[in-house]
C-alpha atoms as a PDB file:
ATOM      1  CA  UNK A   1      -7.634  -1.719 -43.610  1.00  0.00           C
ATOM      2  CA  UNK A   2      -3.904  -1.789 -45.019  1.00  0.00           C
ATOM      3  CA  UNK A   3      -1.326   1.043 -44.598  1.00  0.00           C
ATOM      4  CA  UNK A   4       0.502   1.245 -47.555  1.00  0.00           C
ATOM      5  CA  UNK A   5       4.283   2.243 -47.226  1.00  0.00           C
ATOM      6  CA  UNK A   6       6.735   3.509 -49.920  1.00  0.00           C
ATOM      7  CA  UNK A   7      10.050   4.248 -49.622  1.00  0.00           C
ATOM      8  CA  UNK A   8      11.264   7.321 -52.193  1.00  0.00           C
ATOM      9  CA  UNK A   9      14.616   8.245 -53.568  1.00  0.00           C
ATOM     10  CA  UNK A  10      15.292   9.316 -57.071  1.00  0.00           C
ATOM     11  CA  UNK A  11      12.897   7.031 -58.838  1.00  0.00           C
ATOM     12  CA  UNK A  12      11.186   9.641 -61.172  1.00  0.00           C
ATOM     13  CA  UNK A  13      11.242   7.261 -64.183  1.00  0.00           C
ATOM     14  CA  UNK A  14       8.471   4.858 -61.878  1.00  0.00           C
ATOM     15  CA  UNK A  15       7.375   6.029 -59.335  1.00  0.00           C
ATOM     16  CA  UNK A  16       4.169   7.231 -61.634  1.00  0.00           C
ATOM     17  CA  UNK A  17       3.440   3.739 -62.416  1.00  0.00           C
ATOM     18  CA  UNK A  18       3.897   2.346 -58.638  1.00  0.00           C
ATOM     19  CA  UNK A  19       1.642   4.769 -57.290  1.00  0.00           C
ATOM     20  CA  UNK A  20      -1.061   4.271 -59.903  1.00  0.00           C
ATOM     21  CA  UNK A  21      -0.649   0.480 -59.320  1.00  0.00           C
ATOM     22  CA  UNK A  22      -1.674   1.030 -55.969  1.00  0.00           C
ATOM     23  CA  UNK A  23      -4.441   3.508 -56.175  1.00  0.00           C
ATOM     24  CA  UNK A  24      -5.783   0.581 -58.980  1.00  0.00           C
ATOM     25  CA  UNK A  25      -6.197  -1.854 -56.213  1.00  0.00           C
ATOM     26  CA  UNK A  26      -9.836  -3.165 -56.326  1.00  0.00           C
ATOM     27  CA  UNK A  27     -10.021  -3.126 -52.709  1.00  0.00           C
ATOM     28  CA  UNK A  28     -10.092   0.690 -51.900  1.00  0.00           C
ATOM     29  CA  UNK A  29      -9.881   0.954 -47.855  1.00  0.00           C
ATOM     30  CA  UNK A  30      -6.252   1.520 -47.451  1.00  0.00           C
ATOM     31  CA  UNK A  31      -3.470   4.805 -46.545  1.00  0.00           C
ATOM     32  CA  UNK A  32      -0.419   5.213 -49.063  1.00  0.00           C
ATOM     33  CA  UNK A  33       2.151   6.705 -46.768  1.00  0.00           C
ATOM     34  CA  UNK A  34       4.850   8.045 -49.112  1.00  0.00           C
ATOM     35  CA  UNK A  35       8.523   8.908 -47.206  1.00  0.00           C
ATOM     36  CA  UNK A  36      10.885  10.605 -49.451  1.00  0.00           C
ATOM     37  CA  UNK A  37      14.674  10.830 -48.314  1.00  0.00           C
ATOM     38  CA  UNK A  38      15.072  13.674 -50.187  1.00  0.00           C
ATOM     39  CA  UNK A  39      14.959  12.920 -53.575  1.00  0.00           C
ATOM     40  CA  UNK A  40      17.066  15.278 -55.721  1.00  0.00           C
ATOM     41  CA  UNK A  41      14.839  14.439 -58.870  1.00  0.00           C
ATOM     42  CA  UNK A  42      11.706  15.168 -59.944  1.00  0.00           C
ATOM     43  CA  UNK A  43      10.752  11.895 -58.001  1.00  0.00           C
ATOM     44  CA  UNK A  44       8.310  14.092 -54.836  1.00  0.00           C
ATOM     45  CA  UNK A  45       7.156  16.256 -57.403  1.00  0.00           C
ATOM     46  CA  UNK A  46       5.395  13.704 -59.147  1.00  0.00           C
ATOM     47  CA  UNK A  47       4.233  12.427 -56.446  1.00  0.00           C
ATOM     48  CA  UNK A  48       2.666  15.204 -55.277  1.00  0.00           C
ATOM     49  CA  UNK A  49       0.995  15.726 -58.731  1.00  0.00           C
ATOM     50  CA  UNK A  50      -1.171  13.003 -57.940  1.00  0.00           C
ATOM     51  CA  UNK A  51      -5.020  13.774 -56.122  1.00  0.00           C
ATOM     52  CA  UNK A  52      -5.517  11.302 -54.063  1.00  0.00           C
ATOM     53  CA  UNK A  53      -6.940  11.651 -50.532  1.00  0.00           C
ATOM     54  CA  UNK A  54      -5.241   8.289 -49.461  1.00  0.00           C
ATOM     55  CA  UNK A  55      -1.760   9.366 -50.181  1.00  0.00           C
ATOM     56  CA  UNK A  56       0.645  10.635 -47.314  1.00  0.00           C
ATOM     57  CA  UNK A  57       3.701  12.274 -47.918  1.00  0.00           C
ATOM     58  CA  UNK A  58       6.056  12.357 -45.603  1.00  0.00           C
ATOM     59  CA  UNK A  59       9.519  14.498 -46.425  1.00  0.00           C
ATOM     60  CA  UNK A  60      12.410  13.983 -44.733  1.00  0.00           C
ATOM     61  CA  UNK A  61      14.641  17.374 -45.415  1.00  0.00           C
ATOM     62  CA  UNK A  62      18.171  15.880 -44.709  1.00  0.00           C
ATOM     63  CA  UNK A  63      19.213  12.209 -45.995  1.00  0.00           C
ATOM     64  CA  UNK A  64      18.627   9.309 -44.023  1.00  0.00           C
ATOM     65  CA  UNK A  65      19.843   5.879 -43.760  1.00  0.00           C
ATOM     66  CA  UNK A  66      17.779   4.977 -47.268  1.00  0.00           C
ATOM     67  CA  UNK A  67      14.915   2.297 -47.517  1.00  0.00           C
ATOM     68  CA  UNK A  68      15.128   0.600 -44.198  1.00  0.00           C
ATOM     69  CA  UNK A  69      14.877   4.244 -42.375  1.00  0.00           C
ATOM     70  CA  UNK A  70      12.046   5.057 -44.556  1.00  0.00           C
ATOM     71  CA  UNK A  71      10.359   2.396 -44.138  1.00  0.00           C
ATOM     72  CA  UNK A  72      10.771   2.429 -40.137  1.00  0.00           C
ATOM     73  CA  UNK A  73       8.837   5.993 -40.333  1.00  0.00           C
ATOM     74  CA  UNK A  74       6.151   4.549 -42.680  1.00  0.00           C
ATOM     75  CA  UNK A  75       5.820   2.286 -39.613  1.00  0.00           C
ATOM     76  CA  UNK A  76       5.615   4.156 -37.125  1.00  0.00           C
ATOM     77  CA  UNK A  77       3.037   6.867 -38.685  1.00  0.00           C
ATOM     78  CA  UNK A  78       0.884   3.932 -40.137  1.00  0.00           C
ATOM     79  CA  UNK A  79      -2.876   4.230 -38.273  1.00  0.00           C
ATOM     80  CA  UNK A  80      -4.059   0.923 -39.226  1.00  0.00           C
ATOM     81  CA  UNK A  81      -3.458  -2.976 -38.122  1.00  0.00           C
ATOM     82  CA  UNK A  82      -1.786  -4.370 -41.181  1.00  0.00           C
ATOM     83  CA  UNK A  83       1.524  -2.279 -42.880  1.00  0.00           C
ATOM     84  CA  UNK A  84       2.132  -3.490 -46.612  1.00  0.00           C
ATOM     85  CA  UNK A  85       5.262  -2.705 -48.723  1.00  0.00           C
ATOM     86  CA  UNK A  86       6.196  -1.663 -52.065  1.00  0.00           C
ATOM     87  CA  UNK A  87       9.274  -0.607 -53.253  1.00  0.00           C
ATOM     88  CA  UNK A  88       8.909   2.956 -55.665  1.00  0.00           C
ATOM     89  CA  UNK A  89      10.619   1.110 -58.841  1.00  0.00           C
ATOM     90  CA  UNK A  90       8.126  -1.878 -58.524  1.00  0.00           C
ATOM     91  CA  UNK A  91       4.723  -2.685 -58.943  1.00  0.00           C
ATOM     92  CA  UNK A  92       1.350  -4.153 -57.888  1.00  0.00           C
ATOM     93  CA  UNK A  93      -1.176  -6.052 -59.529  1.00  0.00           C
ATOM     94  CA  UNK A  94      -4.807  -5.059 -59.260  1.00  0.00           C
ATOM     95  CA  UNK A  95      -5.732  -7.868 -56.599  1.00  0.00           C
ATOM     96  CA  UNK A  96      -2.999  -7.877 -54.637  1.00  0.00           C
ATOM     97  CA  UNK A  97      -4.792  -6.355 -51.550  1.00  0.00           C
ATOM     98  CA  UNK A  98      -7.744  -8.534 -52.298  1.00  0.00           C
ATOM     99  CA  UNK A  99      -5.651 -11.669 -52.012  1.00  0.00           C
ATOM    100  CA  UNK A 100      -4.223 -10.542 -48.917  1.00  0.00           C
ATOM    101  CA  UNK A 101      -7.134  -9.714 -47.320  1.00  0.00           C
ATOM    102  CA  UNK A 102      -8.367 -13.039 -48.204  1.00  0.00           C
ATOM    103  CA  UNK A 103      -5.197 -14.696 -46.421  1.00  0.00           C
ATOM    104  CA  UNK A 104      -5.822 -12.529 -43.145  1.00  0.00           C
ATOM    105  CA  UNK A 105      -9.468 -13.925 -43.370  1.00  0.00           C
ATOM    106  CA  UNK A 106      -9.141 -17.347 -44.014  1.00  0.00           C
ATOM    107  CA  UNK A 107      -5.670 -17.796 -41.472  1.00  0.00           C
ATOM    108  CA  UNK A 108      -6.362 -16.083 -38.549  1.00  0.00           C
ATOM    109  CA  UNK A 109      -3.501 -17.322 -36.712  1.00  0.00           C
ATOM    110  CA  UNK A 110      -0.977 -16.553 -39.215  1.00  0.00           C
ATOM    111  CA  UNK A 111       0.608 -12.753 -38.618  1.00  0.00           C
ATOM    112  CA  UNK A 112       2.658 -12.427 -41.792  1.00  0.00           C
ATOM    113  CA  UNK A 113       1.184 -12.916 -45.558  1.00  0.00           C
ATOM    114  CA  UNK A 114       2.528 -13.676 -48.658  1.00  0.00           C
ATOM    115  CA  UNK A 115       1.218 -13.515 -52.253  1.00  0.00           C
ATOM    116  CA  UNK A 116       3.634 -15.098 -55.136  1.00  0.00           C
ATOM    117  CA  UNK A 117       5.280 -12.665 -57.979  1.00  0.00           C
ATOM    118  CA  UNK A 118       6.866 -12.376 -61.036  1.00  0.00           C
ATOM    119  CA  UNK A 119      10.668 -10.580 -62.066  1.00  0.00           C
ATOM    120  CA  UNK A 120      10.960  -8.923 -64.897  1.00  0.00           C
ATOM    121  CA  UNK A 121      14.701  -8.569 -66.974  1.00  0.00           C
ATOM    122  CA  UNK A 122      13.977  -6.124 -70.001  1.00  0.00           C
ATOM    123  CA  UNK A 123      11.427  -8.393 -72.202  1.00  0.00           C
ATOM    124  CA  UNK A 124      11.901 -11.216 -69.874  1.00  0.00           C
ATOM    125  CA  UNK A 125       9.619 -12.950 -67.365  1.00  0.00           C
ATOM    126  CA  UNK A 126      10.606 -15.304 -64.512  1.00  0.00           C
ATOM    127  CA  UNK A 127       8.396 -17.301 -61.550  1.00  0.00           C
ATOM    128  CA  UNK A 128      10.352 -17.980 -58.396  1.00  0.00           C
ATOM    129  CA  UNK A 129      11.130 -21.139 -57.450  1.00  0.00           C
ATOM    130  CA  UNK A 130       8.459 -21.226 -54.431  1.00  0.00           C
ATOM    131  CA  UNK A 131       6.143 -20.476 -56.602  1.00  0.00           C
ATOM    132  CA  UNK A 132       7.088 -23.033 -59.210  1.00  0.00           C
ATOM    133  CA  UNK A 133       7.307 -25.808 -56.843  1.00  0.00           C
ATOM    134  CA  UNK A 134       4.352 -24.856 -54.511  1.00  0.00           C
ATOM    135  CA  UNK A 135       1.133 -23.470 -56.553  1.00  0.00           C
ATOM    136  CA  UNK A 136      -0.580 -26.574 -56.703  1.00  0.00           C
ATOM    137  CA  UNK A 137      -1.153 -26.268 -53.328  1.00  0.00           C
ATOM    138  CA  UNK A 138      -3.561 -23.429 -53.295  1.00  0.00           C
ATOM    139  CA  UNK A 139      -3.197 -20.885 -50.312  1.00  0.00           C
ATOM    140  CA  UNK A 140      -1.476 -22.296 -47.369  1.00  0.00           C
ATOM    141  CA  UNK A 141       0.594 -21.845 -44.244  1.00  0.00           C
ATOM    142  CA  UNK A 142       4.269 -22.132 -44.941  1.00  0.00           C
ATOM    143  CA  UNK A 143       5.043 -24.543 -42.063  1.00  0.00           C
ATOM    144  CA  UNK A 144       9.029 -24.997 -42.922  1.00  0.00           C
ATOM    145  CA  UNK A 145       9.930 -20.955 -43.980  1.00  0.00           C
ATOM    146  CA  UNK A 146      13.799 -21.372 -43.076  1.00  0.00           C
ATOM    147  CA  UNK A 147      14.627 -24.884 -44.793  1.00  0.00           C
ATOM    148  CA  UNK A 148      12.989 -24.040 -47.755  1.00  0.00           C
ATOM    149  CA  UNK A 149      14.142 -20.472 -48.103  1.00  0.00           C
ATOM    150  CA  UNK A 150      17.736 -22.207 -47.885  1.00  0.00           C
ATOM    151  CA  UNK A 151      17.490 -23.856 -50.772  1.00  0.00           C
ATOM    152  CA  UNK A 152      16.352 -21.252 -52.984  1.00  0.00           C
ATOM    153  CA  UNK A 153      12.312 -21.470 -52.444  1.00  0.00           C
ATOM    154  CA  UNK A 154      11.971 -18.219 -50.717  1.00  0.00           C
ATOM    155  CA  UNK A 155       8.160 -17.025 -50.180  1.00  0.00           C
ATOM    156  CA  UNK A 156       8.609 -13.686 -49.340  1.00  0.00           C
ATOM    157  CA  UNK A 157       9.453 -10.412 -51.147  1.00  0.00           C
ATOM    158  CA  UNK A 158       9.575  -7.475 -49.826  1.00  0.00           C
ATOM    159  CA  UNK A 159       6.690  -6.013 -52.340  1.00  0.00           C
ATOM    160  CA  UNK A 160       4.846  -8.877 -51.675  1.00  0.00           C
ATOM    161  CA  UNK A 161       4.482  -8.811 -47.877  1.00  0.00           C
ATOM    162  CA  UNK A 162       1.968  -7.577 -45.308  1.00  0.00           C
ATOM    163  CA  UNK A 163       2.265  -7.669 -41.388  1.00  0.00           C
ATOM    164  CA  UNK A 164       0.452  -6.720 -38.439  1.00  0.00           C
ATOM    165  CA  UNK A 165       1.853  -3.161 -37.614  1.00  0.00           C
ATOM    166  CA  UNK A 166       2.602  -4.250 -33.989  1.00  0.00           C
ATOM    167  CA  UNK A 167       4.428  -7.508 -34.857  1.00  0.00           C
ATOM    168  CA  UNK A 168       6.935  -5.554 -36.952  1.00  0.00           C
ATOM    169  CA  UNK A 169       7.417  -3.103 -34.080  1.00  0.00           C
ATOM    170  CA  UNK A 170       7.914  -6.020 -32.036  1.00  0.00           C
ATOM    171  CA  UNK A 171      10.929  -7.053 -33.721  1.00  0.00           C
ATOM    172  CA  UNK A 172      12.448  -3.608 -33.770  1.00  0.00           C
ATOM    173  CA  UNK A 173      11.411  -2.995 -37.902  1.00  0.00           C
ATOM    174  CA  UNK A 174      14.253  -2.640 -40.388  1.00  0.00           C
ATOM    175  CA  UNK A 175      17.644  -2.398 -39.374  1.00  0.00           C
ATOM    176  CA  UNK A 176      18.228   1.404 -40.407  1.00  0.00           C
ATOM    177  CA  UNK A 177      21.978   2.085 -40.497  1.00  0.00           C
ATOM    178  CA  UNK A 178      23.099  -1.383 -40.216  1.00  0.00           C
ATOM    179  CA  UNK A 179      23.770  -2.595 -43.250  1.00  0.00           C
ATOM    180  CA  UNK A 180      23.621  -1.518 -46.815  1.00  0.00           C
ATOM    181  CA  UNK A 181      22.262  -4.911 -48.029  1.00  0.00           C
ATOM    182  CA  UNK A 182      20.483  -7.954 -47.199  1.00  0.00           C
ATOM    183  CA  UNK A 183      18.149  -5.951 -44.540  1.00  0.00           C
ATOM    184  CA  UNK A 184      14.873  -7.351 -45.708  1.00  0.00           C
ATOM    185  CA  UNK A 185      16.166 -10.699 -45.392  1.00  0.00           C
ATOM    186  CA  UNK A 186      17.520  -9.894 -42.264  1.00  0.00           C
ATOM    187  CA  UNK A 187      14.131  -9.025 -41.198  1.00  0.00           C
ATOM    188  CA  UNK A 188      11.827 -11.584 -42.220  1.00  0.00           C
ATOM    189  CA  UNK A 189      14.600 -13.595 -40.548  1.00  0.00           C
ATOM    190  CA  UNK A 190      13.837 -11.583 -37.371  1.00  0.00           C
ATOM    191  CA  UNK A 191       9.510 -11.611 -38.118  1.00  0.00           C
ATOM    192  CA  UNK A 192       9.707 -15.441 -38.619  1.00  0.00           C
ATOM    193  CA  UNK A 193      10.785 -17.329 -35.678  1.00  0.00           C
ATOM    194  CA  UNK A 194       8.240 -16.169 -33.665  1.00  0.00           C
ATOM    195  CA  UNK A 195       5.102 -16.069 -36.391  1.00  0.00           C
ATOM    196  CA  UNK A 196       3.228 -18.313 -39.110  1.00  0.00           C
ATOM    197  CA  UNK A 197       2.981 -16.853 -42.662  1.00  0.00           C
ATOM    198  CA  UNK A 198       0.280 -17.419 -45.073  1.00  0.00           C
ATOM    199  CA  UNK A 199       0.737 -18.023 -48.595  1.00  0.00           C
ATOM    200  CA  UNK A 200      -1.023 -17.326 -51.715  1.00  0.00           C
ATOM    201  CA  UNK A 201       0.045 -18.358 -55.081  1.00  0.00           C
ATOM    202  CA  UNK A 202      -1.542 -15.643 -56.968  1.00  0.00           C
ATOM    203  CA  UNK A 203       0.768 -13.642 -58.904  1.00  0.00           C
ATOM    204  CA  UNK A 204       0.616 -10.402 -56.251  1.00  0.00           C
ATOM    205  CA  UNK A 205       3.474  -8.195 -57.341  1.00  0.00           C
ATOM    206  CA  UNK A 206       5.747  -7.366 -60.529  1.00  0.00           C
ATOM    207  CA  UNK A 207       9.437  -6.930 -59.233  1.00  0.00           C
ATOM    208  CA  UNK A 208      11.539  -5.069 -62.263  1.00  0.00           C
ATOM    209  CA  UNK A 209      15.118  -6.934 -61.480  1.00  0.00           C
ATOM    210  CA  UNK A 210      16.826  -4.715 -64.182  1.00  0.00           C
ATOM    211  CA  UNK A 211      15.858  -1.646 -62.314  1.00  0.00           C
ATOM    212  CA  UNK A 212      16.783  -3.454 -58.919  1.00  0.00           C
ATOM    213  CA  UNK A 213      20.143  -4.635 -59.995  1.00  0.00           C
ATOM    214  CA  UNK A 214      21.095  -1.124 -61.667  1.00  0.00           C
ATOM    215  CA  UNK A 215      21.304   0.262 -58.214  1.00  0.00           C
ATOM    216  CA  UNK A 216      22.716  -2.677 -56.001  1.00  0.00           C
ATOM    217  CA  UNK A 217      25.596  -2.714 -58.146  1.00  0.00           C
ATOM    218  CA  UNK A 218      26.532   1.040 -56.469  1.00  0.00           C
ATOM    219  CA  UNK A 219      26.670  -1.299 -53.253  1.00  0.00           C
ATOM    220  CA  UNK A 220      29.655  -3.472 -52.341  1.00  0.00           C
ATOM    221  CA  UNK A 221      28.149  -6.660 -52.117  1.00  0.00           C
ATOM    222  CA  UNK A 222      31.657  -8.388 -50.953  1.00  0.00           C
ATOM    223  CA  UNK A 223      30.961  -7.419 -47.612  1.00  0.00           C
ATOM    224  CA  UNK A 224      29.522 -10.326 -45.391  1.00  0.00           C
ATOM    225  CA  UNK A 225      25.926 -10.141 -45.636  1.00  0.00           C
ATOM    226  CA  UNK A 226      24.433  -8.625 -42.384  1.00  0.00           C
ATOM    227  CA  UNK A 227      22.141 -11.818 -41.932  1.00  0.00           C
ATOM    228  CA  UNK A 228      25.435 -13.533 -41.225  1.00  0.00           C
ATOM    229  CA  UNK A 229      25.536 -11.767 -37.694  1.00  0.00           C
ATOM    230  CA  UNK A 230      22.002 -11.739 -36.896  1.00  0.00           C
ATOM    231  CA  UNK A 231      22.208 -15.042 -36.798  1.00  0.00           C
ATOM    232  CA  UNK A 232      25.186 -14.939 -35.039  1.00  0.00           C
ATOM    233  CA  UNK A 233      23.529 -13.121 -32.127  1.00  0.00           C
ATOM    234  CA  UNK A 234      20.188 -16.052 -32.663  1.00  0.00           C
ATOM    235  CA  UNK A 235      22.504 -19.129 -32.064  1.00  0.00           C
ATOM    236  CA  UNK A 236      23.186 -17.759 -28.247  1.00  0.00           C
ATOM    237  CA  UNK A 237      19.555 -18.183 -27.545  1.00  0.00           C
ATOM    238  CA  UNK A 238      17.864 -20.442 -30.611  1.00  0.00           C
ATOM    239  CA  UNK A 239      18.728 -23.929 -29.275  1.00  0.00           C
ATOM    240  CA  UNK A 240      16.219 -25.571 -31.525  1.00  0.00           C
ATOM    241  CA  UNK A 241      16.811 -24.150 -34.844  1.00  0.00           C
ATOM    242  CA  UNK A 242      20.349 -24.141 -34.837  1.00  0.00           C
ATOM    243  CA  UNK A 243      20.631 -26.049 -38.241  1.00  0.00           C
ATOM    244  CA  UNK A 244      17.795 -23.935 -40.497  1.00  0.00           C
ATOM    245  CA  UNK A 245      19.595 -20.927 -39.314  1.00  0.00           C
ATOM    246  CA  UNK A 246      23.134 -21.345 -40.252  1.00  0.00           C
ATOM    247  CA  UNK A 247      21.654 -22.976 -43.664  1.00  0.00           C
ATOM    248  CA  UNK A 248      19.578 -19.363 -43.935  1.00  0.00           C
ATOM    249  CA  UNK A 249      22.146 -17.638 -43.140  1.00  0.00           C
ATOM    250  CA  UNK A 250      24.731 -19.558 -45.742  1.00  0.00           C
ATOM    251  CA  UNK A 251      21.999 -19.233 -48.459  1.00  0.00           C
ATOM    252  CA  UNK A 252      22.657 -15.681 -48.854  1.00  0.00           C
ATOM    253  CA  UNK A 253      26.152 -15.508 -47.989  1.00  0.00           C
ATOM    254  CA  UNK A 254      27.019 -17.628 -51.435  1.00  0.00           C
ATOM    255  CA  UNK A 255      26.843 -14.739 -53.717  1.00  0.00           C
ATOM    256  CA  UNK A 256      28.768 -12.536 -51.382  1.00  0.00           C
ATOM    257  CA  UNK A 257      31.522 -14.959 -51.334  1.00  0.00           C
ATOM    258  CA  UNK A 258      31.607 -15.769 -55.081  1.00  0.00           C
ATOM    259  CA  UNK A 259      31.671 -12.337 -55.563  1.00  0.00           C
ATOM    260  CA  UNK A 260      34.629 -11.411 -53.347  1.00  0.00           C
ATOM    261  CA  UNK A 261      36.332 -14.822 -54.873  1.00  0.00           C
ATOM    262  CA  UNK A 262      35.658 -12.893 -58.477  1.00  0.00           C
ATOM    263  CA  UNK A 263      36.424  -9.700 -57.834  1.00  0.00           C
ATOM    264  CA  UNK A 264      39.613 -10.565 -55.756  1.00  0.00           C
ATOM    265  CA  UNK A 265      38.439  -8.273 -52.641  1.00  0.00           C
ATOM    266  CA  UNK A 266      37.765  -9.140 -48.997  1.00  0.00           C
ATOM    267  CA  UNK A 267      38.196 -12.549 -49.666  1.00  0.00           C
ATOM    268  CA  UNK A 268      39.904 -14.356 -46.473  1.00  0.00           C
ATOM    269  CA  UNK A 269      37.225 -12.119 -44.315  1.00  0.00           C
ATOM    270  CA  UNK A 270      34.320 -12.856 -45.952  1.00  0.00           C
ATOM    271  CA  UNK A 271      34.515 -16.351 -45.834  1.00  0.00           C
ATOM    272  CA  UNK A 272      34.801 -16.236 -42.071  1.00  0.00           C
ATOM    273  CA  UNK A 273      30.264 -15.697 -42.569  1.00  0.00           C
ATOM    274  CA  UNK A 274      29.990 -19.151 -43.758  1.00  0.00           C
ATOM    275  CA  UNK A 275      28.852 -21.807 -41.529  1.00  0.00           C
ATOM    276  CA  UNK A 276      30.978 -25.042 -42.842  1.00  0.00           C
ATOM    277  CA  UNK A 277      29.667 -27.615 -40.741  1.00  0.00           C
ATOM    278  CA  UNK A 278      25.755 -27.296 -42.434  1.00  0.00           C
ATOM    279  CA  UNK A 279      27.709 -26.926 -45.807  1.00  0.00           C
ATOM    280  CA  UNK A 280      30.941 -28.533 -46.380  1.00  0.00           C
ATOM    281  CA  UNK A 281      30.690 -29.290 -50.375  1.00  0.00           C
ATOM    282  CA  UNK A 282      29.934 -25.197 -50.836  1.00  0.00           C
ATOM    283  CA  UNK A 283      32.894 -24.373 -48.398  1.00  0.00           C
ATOM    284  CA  UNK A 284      35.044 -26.764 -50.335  1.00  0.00           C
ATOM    285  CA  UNK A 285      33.674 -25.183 -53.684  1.00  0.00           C
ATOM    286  CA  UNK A 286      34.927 -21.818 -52.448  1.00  0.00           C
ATOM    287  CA  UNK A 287      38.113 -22.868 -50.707  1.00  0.00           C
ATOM    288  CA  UNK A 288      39.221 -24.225 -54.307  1.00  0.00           C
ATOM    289  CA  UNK A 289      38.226 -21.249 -56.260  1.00  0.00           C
ATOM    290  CA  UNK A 290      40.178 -18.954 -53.999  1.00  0.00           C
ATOM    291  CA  UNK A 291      43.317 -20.557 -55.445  1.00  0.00           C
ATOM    292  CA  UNK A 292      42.634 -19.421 -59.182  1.00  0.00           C
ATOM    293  CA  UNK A 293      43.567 -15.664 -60.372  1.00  0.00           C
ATOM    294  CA  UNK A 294      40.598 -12.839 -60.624  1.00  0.00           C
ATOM    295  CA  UNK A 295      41.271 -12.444 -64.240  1.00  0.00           C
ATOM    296  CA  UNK A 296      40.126 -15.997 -65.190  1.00  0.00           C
ATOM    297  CA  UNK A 297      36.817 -16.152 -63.133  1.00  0.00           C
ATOM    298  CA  UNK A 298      35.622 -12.618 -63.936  1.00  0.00           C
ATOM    299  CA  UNK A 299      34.782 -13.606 -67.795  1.00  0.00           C
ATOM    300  CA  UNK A 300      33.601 -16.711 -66.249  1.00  0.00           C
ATOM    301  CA  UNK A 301      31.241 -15.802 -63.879  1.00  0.00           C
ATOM    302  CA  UNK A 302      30.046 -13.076 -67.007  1.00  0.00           C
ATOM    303  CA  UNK A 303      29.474 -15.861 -68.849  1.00  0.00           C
ATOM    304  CA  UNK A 304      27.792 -18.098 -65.957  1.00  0.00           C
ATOM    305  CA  UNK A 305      25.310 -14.822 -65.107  1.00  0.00           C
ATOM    306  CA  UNK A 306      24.110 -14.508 -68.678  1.00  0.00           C
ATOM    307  CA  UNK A 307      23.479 -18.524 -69.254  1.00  0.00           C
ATOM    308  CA  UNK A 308      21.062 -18.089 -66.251  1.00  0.00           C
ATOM    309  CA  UNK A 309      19.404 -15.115 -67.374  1.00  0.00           C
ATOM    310  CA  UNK A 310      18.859 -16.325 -70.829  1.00  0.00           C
ATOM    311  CA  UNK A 311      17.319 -20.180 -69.866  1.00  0.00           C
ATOM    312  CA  UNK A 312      15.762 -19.213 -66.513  1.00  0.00           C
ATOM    313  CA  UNK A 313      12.126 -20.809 -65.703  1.00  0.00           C
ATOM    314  CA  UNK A 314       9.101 -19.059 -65.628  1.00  0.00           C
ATOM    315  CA  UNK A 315       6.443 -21.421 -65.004  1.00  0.00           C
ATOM    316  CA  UNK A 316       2.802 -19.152 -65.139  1.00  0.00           C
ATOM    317  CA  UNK A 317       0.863 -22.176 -66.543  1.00  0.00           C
END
């Protein structure tokens, strides 16, 4: 049986259609543990509209640290083996808890599972490069999760992952109050180097990247990502996968750089969290760019971020 956790913060306009995704699952042995950080819309209303005896809601009366809090107390009240996560602006396809349960059967040894999913931009629908690169493969374990999460074939989402409860606890959950972004990384970082993840390449989750990237953009994202020291702190003691690391770690550092670079701000610091000697051509890359003026690579990099909206892949065949 799955506990089902859901962050909540002023997400009236879906969190309707989450919730019902959920309670749609064809497998119905699970707990939908609901923490709101004190939504001042009509977000916990809603929710609370809804008869279900499955849901939980949990209110927290003063605001917290956002998601990575919330979903720390979804955690920690869970009552059954495997936590599952789903983000109140997102989605889940019928089988998603189906599929999962299939992983957990048919990989014992694995402690982490993964089903594939789909982003949508307005009227647009993308695959992920993991996805595109590994379906013929069926289910499997993902025996190389850094390297190929470096180079852009990452097969974990937040919305699409389940855990054992205690292997999350393990790790010390989310880091609440850390960081503003890049915590989930950060923490399938953390869940990885001591577990095996199972993969399924049916299409799990829908992940609404409009929605996503409406709110991110209230976040400074020219800080250096909080991965960066996390794996700072891993190289003292990871003598093995020094190199898979620091490529991780530089993997989602690039947009944080390119941004500062664009935007003109933080940019001497920031480029301190890249790890040259894994990725010399990139620091290069940057180190040139740094020379030209903000006002020539802003309507560049508008133009650059529309181009790879407009021919991104989806591959669904």
């Amino acid at each position: 049986m799955f506990s089902v956790i859901i962050p909540l913060y002023n997400k009236e306009n879906y969190i309707e259609r989450c919730l019902k995704s959920v309670l749609n699952q064809t497998i119905i042995d699970f707990e939908l543990i609901i923490v709101d950080d004190n939504s001042t819309d009509n977000s916990l209303e809603i929710a609370k509209r809804i008869n279900d005896n499955r849901i939980i809601i949990i209110e927290r009366k003063k605001r917290g640290h956002g998601g990575y809090a919330a979903r720390n107390i979804g955690i920690k009240n869970a009552k059954y083996d495997y936590v599952s996560f789903l983000d109140a602006d997102d989605e889940w396809n019928p089988d998603y808890l189906k599929n999962i349960q299939q992983l957990i059967q048919n990989f014992p040894e694995c402690n982490v599972f993964s089903t594939a999913w789909i982003e949508k931009y307005g009227n647009k629908t993308k695959t992920n490069s993991f996805f595109n690169a590994n379906k013929v493969k069926g289910t499997h374990i993902v025996a190389d999760f850094y390297n190929q999460s470096s180079v852009g074939q990452n097969p974990i989402h937040t919305i699409t992952l389940t855990t054992k409860k205690d292997k999350i606890i393990e790790i010390g959950g989310f880091p609440e109050g850390k960081c503003k972004r890049g915590g989930d990384i950060e923490t399938w970082l953390r869940l990885m180097l001591n577990n095996k993840l199972a993969w399924s390449p049916h299409i799990g989750s829908v992940y609404y990247k409009d929605v996503s990237e409406a709110v991110t953009k209230q976040i400074s994202d020219t800080e250096i990502p909080y991965v960066y020291y996390t794996v700072k702190e891993l190289l003292k003691i990871e003598q093995k996968k020094q190199v898979e690391l620091k490529k991780y770690s530089n993997y989602y550092s690039k947009m944080a750089i390119l941004h500062s670079i664009v935007l003109n701000t933080n940019k001497k610091n920031i480029i301190k969290g890249f790890y040259k000697e894994v990725d010399i051509i990139y620091y290069i890359f940057f180190k040139i760019l740094i020379i030209f003026p903000s006002f020539i690579l802003l309507p560049l990099y508008k133009i650059y971020r529309k181009l790879m909206l407009k021919f991104s892949k989806s591959d669904l065949g």
